[in-house]
N, C-alpha and C. Protein backbone atom coordinates (compact mmCIF):
# COMPACT_ATOMS: atom_id res chain seq x y z
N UNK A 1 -8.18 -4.87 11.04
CA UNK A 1 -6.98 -4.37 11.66
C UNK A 1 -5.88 -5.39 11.46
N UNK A 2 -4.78 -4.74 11.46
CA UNK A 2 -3.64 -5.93 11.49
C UNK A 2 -2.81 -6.06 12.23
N UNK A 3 -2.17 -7.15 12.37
CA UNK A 3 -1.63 -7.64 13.68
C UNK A 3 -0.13 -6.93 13.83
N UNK A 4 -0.14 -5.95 14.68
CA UNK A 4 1.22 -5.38 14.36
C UNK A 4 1.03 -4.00 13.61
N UNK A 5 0.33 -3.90 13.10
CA UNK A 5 0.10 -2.71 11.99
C UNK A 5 -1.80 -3.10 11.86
N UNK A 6 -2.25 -1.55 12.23
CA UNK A 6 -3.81 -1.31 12.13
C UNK A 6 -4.46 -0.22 11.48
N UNK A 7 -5.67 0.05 11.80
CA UNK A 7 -6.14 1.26 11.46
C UNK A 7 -6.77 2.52 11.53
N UNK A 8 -7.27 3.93 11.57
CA UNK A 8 -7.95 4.71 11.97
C UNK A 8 -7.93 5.57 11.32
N UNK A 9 -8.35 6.79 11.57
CA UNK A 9 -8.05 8.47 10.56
C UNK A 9 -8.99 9.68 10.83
N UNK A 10 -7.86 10.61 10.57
CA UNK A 10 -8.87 11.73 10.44
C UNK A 10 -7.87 13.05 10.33
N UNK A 11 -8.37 13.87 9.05
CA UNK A 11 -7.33 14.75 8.27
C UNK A 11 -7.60 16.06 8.93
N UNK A 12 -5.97 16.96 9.13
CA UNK A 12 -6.20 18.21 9.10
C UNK A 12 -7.24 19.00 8.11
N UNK A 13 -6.42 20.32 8.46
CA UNK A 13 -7.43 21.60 6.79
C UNK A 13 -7.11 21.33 6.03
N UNK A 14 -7.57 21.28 4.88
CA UNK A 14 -7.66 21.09 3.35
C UNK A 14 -6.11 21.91 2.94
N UNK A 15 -5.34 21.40 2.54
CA UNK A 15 -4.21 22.57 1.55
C UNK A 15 -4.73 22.96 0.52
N UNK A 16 -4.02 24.10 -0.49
CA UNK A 16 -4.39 24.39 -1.76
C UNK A 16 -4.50 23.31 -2.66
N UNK A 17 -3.61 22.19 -2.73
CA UNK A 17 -3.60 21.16 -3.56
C UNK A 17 -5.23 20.57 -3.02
N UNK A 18 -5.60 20.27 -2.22
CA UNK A 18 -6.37 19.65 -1.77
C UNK A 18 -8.08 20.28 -2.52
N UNK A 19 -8.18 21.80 -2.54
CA UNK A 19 -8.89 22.17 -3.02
C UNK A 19 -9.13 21.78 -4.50
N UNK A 20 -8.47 21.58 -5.14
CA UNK A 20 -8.64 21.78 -7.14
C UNK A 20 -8.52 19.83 -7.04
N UNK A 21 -8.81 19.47 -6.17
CA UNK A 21 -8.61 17.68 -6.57
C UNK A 21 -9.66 17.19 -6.98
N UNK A 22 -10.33 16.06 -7.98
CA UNK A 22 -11.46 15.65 -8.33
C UNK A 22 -12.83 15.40 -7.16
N UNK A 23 -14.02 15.79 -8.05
CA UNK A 23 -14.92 15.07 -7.01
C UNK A 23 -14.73 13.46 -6.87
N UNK A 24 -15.00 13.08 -6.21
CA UNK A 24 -15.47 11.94 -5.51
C UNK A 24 -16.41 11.22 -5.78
N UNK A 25 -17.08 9.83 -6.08
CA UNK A 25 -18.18 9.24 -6.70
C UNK A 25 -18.47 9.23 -4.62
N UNK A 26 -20.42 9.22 -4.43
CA UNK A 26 -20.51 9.01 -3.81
C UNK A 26 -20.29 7.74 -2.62
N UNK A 27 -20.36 7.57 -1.58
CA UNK A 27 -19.48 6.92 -0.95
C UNK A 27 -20.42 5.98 0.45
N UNK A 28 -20.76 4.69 0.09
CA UNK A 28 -21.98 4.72 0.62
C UNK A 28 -21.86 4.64 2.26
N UNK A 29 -22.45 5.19 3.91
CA UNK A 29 -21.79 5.54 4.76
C UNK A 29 -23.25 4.46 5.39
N UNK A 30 -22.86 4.24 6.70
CA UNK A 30 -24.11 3.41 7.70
C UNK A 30 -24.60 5.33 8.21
N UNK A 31 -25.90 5.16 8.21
CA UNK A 31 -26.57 6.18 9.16
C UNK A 31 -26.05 6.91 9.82
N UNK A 32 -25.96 8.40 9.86
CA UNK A 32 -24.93 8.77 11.37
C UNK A 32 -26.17 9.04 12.24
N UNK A 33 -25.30 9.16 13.72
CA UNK A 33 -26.39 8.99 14.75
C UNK A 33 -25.17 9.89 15.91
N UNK A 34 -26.15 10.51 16.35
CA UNK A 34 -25.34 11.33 17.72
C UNK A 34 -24.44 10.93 18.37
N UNK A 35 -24.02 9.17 18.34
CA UNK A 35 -23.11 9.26 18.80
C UNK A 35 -22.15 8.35 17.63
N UNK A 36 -22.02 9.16 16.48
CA UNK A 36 -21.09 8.76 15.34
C UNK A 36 -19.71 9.00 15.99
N UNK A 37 -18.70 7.69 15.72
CA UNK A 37 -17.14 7.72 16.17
C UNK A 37 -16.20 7.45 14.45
N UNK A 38 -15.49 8.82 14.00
CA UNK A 38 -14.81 8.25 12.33
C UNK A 38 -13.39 8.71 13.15
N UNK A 39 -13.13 7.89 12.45
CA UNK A 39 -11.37 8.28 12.74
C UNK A 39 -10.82 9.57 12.87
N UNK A 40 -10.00 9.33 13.37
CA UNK A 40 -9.22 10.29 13.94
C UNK A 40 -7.72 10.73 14.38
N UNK A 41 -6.70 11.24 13.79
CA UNK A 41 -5.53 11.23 14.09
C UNK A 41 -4.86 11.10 12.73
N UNK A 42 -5.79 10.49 11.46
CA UNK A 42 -4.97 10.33 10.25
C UNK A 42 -5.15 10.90 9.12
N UNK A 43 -3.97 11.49 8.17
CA UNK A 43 -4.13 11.87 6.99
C UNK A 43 -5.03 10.86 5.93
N UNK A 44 -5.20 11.75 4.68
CA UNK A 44 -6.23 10.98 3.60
C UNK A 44 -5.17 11.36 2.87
N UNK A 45 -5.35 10.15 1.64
CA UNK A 45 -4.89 10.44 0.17
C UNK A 45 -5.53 9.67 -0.73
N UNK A 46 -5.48 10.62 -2.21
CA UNK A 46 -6.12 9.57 -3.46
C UNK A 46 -5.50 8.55 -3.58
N UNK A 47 -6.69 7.23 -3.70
CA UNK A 47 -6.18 6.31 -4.32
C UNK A 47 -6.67 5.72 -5.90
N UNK A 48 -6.24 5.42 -6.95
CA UNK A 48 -7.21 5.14 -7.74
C UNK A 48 -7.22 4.12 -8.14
N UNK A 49 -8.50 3.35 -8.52
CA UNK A 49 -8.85 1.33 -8.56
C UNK A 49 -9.00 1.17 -10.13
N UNK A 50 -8.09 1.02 -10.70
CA UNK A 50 -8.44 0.24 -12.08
C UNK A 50 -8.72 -1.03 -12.43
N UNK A 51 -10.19 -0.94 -12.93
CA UNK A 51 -10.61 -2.44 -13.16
C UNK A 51 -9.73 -2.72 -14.19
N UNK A 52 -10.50 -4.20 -14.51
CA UNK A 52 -9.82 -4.98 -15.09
C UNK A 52 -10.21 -4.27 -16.38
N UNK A 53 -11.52 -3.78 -16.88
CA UNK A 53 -11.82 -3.51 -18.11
C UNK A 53 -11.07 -1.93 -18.33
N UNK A 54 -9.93 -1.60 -17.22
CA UNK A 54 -9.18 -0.13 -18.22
C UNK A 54 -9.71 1.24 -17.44
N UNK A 55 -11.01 1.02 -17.07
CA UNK A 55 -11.49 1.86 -16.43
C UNK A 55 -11.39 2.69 -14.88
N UNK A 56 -11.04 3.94 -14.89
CA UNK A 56 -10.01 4.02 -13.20
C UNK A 56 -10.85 4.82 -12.96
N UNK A 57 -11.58 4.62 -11.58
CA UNK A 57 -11.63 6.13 -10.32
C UNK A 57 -10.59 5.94 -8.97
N UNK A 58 -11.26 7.36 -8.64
CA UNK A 58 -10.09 7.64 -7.92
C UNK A 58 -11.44 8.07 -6.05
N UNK A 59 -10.74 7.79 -5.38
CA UNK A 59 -11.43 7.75 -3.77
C UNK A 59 -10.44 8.30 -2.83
N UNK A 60 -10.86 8.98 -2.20
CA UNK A 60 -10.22 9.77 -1.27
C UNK A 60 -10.63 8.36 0.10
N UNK A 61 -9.19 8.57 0.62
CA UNK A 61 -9.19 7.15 2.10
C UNK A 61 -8.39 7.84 2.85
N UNK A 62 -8.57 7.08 4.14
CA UNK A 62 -7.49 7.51 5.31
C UNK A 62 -6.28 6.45 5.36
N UNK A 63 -5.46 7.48 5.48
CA UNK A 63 -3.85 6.50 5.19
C UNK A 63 -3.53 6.18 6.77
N UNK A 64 -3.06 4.76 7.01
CA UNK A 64 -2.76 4.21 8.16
C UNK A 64 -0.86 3.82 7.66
N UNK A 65 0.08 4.24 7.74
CA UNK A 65 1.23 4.13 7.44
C UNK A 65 2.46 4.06 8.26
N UNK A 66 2.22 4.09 9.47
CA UNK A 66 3.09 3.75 10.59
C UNK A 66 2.54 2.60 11.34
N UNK A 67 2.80 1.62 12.16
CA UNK A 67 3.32 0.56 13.19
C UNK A 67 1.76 1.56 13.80
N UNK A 68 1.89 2.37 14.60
CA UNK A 68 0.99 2.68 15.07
C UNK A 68 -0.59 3.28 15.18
N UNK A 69 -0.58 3.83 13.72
CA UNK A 69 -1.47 3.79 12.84
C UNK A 69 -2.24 2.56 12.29
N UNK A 70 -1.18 1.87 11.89
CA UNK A 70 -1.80 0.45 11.46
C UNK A 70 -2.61 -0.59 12.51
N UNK A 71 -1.75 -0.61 13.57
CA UNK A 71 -2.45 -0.92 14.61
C UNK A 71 -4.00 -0.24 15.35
N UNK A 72 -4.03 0.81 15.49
CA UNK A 72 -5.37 1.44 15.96
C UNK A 72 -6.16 0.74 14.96
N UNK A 73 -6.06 1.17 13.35
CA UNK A 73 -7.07 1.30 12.78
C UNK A 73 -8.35 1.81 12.86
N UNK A 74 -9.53 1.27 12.27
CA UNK A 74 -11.11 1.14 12.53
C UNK A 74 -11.43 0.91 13.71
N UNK A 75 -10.43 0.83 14.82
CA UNK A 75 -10.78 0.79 16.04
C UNK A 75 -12.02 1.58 16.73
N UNK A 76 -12.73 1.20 17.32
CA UNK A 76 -14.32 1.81 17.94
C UNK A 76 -14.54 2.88 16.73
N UNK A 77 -14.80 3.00 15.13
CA UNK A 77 -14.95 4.07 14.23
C UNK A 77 -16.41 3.18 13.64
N UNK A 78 -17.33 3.93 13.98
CA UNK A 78 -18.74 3.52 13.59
C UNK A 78 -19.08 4.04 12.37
N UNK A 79 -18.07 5.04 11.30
CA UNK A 79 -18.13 5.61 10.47
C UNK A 79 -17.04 6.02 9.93
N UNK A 80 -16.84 6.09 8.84
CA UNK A 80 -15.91 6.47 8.14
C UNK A 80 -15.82 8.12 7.62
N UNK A 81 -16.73 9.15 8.09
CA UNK A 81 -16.81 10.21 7.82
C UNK A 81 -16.41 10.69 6.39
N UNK A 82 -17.05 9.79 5.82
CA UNK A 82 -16.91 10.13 4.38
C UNK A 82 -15.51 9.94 3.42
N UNK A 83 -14.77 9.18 3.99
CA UNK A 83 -13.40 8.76 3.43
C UNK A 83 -14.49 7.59 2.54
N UNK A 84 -13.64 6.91 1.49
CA UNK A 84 -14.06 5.48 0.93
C UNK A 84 -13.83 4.14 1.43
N UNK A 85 -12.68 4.45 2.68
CA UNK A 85 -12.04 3.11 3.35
C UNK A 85 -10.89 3.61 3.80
N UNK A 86 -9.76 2.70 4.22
CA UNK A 86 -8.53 2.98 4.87
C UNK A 86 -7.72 1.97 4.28
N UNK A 87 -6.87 2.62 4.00
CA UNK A 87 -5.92 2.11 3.31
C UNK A 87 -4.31 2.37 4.27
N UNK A 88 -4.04 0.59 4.27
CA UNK A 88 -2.55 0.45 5.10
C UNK A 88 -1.71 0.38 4.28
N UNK A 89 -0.50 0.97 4.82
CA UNK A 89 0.66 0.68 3.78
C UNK A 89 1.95 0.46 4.39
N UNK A 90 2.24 -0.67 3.90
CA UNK A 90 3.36 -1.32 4.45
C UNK A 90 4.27 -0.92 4.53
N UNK A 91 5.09 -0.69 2.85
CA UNK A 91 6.32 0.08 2.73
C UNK A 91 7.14 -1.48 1.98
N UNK A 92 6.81 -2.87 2.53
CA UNK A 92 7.23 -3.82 1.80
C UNK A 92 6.40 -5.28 1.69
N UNK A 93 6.64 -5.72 0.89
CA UNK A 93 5.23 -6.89 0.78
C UNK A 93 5.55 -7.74 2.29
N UNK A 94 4.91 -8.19 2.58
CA UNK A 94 4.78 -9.36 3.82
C UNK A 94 3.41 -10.09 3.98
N UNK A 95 3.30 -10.80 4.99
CA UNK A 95 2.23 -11.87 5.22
C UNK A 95 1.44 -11.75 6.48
N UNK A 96 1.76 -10.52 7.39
CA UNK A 96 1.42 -10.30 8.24
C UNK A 96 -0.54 -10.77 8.59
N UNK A 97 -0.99 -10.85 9.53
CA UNK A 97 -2.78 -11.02 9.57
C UNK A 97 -2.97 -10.19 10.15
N UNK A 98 -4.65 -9.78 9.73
CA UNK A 98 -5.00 -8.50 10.00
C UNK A 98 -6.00 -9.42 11.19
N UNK A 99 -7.17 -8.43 11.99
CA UNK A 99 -7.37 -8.75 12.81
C UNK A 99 -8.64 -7.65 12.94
N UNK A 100 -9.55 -7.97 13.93
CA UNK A 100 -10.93 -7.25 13.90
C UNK A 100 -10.68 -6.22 15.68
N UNK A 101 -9.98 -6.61 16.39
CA UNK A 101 -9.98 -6.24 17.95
C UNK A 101 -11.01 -5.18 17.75
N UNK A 102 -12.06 -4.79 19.02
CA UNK A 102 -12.51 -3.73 19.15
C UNK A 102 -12.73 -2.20 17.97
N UNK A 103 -13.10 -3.28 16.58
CA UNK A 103 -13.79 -2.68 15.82
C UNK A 103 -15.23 -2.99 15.64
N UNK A 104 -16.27 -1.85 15.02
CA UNK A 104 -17.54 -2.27 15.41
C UNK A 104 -18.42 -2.31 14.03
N UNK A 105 -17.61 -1.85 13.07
CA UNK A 105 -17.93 -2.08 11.49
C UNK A 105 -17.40 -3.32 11.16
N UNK A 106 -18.52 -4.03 10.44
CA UNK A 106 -17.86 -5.30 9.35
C UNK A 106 -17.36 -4.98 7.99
N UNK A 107 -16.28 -4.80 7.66
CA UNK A 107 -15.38 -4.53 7.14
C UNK A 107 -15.30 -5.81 5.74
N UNK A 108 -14.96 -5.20 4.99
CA UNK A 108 -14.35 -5.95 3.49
C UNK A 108 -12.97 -5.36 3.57
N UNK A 109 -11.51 -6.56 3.11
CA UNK A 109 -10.62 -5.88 2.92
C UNK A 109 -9.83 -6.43 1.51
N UNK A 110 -8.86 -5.88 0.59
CA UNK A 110 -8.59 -6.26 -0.52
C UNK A 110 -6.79 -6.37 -0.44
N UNK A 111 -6.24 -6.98 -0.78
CA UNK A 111 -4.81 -7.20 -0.46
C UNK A 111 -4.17 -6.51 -1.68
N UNK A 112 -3.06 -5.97 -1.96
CA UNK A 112 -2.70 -5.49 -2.67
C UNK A 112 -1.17 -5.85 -3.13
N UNK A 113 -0.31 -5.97 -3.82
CA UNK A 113 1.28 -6.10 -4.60
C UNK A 113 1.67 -4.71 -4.26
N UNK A 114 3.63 -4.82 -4.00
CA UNK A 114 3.61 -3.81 -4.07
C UNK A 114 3.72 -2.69 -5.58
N UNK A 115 3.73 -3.72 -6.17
CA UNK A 115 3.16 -3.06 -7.84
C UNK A 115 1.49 -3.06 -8.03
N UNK A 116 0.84 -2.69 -7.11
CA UNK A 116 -0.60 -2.15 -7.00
C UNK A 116 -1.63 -3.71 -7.76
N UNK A 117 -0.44 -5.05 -7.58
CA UNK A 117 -2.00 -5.38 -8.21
C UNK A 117 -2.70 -6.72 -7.22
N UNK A 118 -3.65 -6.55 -7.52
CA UNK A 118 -4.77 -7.23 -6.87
C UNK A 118 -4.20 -8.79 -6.14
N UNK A 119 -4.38 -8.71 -5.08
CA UNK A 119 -3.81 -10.87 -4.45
C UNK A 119 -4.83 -11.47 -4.19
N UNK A 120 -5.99 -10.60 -3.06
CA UNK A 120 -6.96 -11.29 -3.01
C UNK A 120 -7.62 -10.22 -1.83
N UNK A 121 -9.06 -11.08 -1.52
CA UNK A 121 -9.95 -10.34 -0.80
C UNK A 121 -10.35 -10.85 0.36
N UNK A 122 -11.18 -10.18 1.00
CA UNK A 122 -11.54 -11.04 2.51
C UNK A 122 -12.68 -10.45 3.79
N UNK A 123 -13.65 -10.91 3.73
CA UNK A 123 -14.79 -10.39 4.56
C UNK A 123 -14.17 -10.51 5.76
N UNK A 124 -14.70 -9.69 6.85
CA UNK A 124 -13.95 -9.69 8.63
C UNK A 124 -15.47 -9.20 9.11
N UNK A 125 -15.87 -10.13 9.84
CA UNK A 125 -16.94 -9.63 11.04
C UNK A 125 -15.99 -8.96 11.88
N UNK A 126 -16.98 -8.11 12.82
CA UNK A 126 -16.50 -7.00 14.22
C UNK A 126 -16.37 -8.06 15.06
N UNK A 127 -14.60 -7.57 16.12
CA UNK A 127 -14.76 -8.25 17.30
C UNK A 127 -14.76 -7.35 18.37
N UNK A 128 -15.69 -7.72 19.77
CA UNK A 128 -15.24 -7.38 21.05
C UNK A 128 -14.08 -7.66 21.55
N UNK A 129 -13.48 -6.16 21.98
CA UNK A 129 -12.51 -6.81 23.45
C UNK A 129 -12.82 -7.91 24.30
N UNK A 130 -11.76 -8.33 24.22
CA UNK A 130 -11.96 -9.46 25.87
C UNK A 130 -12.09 -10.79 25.40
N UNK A 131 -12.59 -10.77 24.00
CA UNK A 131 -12.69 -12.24 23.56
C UNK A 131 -11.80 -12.62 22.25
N UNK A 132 -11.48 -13.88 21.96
CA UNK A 132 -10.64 -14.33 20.94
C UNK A 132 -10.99 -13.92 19.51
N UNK A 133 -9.87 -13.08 18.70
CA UNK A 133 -10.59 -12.84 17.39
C UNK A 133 -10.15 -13.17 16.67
N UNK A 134 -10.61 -13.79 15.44
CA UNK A 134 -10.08 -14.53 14.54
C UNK A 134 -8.84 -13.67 13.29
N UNK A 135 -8.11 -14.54 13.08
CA UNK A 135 -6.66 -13.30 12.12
C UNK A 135 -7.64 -13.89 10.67
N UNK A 136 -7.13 -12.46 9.97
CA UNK A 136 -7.43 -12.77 8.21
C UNK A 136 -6.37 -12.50 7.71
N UNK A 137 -5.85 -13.92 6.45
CA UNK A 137 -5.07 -13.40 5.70
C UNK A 137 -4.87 -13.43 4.27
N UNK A 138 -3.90 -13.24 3.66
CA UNK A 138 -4.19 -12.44 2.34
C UNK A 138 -3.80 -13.96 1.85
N UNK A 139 -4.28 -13.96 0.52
CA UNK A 139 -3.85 -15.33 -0.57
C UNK A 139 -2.43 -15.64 -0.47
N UNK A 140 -1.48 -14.56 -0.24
CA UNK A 140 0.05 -13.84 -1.26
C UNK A 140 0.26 -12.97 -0.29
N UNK A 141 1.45 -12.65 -0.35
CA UNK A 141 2.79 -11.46 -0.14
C UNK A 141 1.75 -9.98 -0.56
N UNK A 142 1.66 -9.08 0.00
CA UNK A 142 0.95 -7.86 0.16
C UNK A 142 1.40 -6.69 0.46
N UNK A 143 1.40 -5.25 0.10
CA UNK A 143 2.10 -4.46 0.62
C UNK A 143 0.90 -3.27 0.79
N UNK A 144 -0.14 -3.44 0.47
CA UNK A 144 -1.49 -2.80 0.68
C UNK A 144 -2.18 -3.25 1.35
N UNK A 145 -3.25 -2.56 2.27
CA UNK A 145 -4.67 -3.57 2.58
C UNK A 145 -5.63 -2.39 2.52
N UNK A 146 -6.80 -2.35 1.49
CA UNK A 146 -7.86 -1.37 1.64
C UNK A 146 -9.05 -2.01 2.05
N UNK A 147 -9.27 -1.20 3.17
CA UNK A 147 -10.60 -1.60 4.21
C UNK A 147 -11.43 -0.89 3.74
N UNK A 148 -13.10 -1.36 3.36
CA UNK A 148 -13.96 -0.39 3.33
C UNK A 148 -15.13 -1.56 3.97
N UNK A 149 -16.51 -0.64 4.49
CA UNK A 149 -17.45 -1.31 4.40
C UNK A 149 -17.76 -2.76 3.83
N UNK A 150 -18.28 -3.46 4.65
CA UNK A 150 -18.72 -4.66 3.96
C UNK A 150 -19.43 -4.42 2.78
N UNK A 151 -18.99 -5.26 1.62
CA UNK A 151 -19.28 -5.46 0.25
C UNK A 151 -18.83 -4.31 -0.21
N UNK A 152 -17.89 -3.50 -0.24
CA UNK A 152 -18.08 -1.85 -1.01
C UNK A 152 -16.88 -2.20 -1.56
N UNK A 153 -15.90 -3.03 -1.79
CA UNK A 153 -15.06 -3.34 -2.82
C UNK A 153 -15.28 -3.35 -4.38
N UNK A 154 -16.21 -4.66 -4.37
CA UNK A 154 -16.90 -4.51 -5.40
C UNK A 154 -17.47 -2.92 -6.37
N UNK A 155 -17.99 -2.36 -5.44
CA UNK A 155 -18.27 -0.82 -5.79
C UNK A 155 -17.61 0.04 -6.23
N UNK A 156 -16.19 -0.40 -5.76
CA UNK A 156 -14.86 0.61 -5.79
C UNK A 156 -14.19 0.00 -6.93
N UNK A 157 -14.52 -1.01 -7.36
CA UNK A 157 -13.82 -1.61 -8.67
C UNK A 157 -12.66 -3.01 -8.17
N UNK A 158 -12.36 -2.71 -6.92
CA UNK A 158 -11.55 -3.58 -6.48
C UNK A 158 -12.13 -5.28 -6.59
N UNK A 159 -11.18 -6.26 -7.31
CA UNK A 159 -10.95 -7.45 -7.72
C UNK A 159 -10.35 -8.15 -8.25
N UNK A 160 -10.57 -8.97 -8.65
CA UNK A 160 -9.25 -10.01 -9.86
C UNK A 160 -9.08 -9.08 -11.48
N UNK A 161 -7.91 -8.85 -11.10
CA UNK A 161 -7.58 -8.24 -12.16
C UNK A 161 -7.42 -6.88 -11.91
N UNK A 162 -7.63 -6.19 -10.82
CA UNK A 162 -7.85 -4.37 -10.56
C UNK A 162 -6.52 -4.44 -9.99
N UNK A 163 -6.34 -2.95 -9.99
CA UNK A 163 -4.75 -2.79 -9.52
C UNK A 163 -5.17 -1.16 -9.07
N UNK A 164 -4.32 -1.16 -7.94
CA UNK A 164 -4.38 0.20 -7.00
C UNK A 164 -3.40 0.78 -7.18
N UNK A 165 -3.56 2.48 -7.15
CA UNK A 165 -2.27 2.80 -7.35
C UNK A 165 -2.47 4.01 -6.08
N UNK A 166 -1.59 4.46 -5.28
CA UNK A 166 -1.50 5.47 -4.35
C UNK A 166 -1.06 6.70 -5.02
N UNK A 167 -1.64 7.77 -4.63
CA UNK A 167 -1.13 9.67 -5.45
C UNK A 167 -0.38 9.70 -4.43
N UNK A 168 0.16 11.03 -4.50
CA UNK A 168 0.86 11.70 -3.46
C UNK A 168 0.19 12.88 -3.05
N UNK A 169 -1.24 12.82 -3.92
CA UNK A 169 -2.00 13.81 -3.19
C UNK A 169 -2.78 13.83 -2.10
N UNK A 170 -2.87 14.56 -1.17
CA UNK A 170 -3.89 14.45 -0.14
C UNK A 170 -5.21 15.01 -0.20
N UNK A 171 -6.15 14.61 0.44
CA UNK A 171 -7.53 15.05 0.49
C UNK A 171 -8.62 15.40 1.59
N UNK A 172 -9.64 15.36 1.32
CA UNK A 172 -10.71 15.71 2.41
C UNK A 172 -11.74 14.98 2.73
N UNK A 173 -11.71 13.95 3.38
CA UNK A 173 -13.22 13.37 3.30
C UNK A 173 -14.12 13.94 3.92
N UNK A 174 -15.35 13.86 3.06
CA UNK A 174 -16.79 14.61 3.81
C UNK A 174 -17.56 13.83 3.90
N UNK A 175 -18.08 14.29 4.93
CA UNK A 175 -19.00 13.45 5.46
C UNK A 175 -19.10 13.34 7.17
């Protein structure tokens, strides 16, 4: 989560655009269990991760894009309901720190330019309310931050040398 700006999600019905959009590479999720909590309140859109070697997919995420969005975040979300991660967006590069408050997933996050390319990365253990949590911050100036599961960056292509780019399409995560 970030300080000032966080995260969370969870998308209306599918539009027509939404229907004819690519599948999805699978998306790896923790167990669900009866009492699964995924975001809620936020739209999804494609994003797609081009490695360094040329090669691009594309992942449907939940967009966190307002002050108040950014702030919730992954807040109490024990699951991602099938999004790939959450992706914040600034609107302009800054240095802001992100932050774990009363999230309960350990989280990987990847910093982004606002020309989609890669600054740097950063593991975040879960914190409880009530106690002091440590800020993470980016190498560089950032105008992205994509949260997914611990270690699932790597998976997604995201690293030195990858560059993100945001659609303007929206999507559906399942799961």
């Amino acid at each position: 989560m970030a300080i000032g700006v966080l995260l969370a999600g969870c998308s209306g019905a599918p539009s027509e655009e939404e229907s004819s959009t690519p599948a999805f590479p699978p998306v790896p999720q923790s167990s669900a269990s009866s009492s699964t909590v995924v975001p809620e309140g936020f739209s999804a859109v494609i994003i797609e991760v081009t490695a360094p070697d040329g090669s691009t997919e594309s992942f449907c995420v939940w967009l966190a894009d307002s002050a108040a969005e950014r702030q919730r975040g992954l807040m109490k979300a024990n699951s991602l309901g099938g999004a790939a991660g959450m992706l914040f967006r600034f609107g302009t590069e800054q240095s802001s720190s992100f932050w774990m408050r009363d999230t309960v997933l350990p989280l990987s996050l990847g910093f982004f330019t606002g020309a989609g390319e890669f600054v740097s990365a950063i593991d975040m253990d879960p914190c409880a309310a009530g106690v002091s949590c440590p800020l993470y911050d980016a190498a560089g100036p950032y105008a992205d931050g994509l949260e997914v599961p611990l270690g699932d960056l790597e998976a997604l292509g995201v690293g030195p040398g990858s560059r993100l780019t945001v659609t303007e399409r929206s999507c559906s995560p399942s799961g």
